[in-house]
N, C-alpha and C. Protein backbone atom coordinates (compact mmCIF):
# COMPACT_ATOMS: atom_id res chain seq x y z
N UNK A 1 118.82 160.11 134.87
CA UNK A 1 118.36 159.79 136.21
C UNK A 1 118.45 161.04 137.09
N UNK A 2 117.84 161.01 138.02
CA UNK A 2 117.55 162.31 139.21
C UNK A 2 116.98 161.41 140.02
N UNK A 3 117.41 162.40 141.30
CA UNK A 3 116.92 162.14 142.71
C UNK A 3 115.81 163.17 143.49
N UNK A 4 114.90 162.62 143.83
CA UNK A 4 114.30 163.25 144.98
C UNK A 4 114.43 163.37 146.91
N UNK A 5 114.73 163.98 147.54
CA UNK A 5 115.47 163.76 148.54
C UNK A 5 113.98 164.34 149.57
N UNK A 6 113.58 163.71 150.40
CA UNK A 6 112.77 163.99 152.00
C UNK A 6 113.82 164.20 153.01
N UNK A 7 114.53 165.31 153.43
CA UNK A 7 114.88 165.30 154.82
C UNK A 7 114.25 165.61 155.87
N UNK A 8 114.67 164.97 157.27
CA UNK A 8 114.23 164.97 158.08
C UNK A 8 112.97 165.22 158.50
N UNK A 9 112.17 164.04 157.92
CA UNK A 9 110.67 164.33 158.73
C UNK A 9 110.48 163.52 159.80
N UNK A 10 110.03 164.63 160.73
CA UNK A 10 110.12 164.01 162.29
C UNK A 10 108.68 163.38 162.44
N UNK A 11 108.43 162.32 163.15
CA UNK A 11 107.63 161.33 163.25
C UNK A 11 107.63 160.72 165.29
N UNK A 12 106.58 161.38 165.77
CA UNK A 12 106.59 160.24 166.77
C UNK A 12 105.74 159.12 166.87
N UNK A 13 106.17 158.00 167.09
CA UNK A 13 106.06 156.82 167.47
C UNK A 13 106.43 155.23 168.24
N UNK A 14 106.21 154.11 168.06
CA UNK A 14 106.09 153.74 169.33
C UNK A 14 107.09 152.60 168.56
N UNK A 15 108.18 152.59 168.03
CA UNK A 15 108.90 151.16 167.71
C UNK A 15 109.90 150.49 168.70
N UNK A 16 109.99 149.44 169.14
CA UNK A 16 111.19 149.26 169.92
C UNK A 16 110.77 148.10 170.39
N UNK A 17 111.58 147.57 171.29
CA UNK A 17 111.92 145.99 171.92
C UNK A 17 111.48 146.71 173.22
N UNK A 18 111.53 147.66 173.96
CA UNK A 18 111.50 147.59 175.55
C UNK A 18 110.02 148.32 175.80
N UNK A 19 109.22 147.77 177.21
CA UNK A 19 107.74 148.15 177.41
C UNK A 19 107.30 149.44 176.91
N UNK A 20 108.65 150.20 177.47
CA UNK A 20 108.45 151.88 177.68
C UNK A 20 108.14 152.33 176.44
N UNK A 21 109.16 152.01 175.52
CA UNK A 21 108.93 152.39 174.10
C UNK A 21 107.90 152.06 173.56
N UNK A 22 107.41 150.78 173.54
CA UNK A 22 105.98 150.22 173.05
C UNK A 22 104.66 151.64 173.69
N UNK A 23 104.98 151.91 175.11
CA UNK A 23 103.62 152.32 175.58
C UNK A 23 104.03 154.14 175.41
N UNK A 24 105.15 154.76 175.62
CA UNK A 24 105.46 156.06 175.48
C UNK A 24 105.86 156.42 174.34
N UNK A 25 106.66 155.68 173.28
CA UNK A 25 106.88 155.62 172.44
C UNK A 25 108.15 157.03 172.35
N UNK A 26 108.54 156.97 171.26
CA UNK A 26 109.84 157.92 170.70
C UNK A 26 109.98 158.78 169.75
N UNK A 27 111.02 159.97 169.50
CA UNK A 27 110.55 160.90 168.73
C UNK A 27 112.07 160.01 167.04
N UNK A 28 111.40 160.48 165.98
CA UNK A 28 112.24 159.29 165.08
C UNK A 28 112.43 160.41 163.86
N UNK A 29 113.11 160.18 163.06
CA UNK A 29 113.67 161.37 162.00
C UNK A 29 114.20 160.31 160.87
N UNK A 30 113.28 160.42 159.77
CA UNK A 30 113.23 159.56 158.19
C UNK A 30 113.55 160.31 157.30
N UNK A 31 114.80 160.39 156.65
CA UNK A 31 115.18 160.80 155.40
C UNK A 31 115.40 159.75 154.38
N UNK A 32 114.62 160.41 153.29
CA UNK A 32 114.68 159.11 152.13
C UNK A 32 114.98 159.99 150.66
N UNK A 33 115.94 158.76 150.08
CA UNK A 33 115.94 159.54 148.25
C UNK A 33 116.03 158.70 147.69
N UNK A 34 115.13 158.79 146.27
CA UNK A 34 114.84 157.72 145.77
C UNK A 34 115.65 158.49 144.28
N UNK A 35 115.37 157.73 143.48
CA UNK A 35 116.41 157.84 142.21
C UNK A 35 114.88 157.25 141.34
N UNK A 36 115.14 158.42 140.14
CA UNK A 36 114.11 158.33 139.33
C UNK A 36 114.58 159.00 137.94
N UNK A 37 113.70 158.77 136.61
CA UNK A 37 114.39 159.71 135.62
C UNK A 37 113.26 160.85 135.44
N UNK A 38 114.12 162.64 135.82
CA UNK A 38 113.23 163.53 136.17
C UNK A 38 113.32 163.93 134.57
N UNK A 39 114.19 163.40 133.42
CA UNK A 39 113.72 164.36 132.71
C UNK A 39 112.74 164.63 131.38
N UNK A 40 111.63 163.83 131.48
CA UNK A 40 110.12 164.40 131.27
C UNK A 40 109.93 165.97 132.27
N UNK A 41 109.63 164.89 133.42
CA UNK A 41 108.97 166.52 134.29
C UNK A 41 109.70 168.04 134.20
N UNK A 42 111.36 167.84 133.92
CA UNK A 42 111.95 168.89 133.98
C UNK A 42 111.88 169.65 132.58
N UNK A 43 111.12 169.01 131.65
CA UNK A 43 110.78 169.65 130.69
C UNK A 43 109.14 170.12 130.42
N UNK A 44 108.44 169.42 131.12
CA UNK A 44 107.30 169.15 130.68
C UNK A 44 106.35 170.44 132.13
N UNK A 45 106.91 170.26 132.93
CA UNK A 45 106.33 170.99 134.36
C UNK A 45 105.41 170.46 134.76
N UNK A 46 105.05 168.94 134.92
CA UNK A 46 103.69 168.65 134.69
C UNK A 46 103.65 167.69 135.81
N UNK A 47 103.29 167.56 136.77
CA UNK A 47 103.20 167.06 138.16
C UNK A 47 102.54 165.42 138.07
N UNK A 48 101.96 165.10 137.29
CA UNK A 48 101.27 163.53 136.68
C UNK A 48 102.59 162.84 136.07
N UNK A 49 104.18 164.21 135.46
CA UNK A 49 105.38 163.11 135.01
C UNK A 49 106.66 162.72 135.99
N UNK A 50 106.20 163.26 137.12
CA UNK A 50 107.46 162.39 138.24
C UNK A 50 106.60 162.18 139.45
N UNK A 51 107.42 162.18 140.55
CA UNK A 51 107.01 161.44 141.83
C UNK A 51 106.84 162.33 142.47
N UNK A 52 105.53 162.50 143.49
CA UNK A 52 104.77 163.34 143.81
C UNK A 52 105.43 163.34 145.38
N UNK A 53 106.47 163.90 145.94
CA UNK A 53 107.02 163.66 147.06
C UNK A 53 105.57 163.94 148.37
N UNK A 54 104.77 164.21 148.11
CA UNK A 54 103.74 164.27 148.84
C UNK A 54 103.08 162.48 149.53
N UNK A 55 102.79 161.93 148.19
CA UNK A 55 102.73 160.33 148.47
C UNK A 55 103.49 159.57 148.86
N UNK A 56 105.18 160.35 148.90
CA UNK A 56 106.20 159.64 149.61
C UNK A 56 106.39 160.08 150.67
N UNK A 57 105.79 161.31 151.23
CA UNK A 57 106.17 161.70 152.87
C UNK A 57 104.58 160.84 153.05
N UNK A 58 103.34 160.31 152.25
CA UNK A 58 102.21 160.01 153.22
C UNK A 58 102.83 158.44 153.59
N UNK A 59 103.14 158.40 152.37
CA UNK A 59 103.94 156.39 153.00
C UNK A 59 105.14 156.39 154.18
N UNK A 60 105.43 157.23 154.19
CA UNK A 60 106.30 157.54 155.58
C UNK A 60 105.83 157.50 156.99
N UNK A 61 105.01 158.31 156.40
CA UNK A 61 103.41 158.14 158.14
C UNK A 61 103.26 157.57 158.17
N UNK A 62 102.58 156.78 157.06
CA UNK A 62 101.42 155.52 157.29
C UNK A 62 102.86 154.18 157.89
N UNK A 63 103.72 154.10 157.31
CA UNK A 63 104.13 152.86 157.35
C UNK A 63 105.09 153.53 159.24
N UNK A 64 105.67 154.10 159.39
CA UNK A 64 106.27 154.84 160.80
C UNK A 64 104.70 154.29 161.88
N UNK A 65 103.44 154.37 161.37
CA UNK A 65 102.22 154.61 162.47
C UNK A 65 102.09 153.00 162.67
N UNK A 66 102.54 152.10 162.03
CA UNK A 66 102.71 150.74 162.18
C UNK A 66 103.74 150.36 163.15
N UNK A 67 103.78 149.80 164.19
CA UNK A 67 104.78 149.58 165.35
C UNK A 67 105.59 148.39 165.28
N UNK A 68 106.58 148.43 165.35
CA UNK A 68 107.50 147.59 164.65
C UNK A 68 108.78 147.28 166.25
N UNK A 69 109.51 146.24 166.24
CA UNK A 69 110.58 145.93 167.40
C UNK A 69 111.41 146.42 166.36
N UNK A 70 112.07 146.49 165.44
CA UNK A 70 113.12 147.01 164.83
C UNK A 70 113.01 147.99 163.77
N UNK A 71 113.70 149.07 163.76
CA UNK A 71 113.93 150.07 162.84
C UNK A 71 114.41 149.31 161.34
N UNK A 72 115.06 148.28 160.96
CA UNK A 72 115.55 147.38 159.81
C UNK A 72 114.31 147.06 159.24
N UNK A 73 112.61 146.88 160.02
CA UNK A 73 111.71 146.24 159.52
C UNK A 73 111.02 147.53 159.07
N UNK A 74 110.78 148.54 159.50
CA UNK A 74 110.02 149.74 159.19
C UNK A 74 110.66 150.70 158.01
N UNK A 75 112.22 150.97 158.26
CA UNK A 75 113.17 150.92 156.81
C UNK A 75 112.36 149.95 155.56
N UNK A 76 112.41 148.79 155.77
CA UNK A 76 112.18 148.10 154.43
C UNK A 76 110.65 148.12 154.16
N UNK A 77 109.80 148.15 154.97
CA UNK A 77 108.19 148.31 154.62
C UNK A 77 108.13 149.77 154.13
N UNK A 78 108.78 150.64 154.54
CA UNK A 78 108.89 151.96 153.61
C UNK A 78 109.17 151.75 152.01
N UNK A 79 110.69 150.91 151.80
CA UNK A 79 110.93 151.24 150.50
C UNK A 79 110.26 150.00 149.84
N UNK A 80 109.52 148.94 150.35
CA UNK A 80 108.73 147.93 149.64
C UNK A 80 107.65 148.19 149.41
N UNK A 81 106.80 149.49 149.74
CA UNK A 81 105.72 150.62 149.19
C UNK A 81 106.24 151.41 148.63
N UNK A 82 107.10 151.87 148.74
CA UNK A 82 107.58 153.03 147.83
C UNK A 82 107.83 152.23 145.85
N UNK A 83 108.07 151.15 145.87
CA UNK A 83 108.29 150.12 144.86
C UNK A 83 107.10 150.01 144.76
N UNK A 84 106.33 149.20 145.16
CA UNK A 84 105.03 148.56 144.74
C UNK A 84 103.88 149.92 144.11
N UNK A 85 104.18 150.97 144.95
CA UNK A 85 102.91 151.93 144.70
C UNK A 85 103.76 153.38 143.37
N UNK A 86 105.00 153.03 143.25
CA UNK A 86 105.67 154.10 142.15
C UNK A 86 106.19 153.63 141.58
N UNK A 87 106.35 153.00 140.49
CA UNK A 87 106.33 152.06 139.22
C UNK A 87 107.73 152.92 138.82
N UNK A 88 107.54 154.27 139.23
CA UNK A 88 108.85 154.80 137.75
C UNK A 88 110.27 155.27 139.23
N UNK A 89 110.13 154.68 140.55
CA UNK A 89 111.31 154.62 141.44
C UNK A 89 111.83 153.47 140.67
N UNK A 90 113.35 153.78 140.87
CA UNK A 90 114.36 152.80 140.52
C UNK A 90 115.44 151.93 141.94
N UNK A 91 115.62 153.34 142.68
CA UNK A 91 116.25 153.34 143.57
C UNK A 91 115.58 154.06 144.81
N UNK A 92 115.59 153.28 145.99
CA UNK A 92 115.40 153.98 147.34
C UNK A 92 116.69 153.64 148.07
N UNK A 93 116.57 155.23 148.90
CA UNK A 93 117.45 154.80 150.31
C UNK A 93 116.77 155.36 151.44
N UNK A 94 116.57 154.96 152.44
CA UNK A 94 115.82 155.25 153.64
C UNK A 94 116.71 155.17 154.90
N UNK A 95 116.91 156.26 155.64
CA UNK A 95 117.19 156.25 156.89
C UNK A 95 115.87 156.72 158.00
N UNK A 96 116.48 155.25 158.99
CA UNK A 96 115.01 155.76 159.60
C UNK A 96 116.43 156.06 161.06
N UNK A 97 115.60 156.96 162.07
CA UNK A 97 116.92 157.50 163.46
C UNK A 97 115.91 157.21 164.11
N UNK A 98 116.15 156.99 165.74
CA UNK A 98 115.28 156.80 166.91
C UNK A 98 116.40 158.06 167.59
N UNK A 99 115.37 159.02 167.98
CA UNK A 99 116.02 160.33 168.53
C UNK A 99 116.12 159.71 170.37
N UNK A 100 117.56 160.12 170.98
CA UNK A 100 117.43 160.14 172.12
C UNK A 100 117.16 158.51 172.48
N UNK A 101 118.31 157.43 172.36
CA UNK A 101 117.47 156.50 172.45
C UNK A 101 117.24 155.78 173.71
N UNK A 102 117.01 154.80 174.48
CA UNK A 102 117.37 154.46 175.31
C UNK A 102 118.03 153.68 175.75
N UNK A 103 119.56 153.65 175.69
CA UNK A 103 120.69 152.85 175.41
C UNK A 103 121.91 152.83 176.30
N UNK A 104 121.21 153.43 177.61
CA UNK A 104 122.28 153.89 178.24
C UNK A 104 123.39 154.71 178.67
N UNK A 105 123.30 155.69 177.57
CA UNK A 105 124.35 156.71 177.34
C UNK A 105 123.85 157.99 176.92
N UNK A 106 124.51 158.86 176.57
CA UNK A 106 124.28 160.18 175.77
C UNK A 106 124.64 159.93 174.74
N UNK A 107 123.22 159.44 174.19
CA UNK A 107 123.58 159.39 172.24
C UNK A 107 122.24 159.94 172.01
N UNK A 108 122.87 160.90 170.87
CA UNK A 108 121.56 161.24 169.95
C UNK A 108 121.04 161.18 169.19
N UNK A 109 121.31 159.88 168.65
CA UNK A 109 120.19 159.06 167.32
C UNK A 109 121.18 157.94 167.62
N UNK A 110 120.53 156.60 166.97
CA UNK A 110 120.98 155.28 166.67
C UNK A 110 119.43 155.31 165.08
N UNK A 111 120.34 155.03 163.99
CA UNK A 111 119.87 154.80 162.92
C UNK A 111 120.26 153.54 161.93
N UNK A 112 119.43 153.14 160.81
CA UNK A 112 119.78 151.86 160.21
C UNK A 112 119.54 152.71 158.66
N UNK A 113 120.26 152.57 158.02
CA UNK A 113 120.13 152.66 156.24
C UNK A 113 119.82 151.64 155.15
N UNK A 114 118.45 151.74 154.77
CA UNK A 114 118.67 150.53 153.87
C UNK A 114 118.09 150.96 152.39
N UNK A 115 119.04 150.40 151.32
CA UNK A 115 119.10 150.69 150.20
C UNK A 115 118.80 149.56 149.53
N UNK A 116 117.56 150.43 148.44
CA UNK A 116 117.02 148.99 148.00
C UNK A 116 117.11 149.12 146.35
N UNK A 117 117.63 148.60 145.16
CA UNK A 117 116.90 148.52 143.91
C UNK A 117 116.15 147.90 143.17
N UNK A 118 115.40 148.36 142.16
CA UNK A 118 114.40 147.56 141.31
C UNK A 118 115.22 147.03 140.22
């Protein structure tokens, strides 16, 4: 088994419970690693035998550009494409952060982790 790791790709968009966020939307930071077995590719060099982290940062966009009231729902529509569309993931973990949130205080992320297996 091996891991592939996405850190921090920054994403703005519009998720949240309050107007502002819906219409101004927020800046958000998704790190994900999924667990896979690399070693074909690490022998083979051959980009058709593991996971093309390219199709896993585009499912990141696509599913982040979908507007969601909770970060728990956009977490799991990530790793429930990441399953359905990569047959040879075993394991995801996804953190999704809402940078700067609006919560009353000086905080600089509020994030949810969700770990999923096949």
């Amino acid at each position: 088994m091996g891991k592939i790791r996405l850190k921090n790709v920054r994403i703005h968009s519009n998720h949240g419970c309050l107007k502002e966020e819906m219409l101004i939307g927020s800046d958000y930071r998704v790190d994900l690693e999924i667990s896979t077995d690399l070693s074909q590719p690490s022998i083979s060099d051959d980009l058709s035998e593991t996971v093309d982290y390219v199709h896993l940062n585009n499912i990141i966009k696509e599913e982040m550009g979908v507007r969601s009231n909770l970060l728990e729902h956009v977490a799991k529509r990530i790793s429930d494409r990441i399953f359905k569309e990569i047959p040879q993931v075993m394991e995801v973990e996804v953190e999704v952060a809402k940078i700067n949130p609006p919560i009353g205080g000086d905080v600089e992320s509020v994030a949810v982790i969700l770990k999923n297996q096949r």
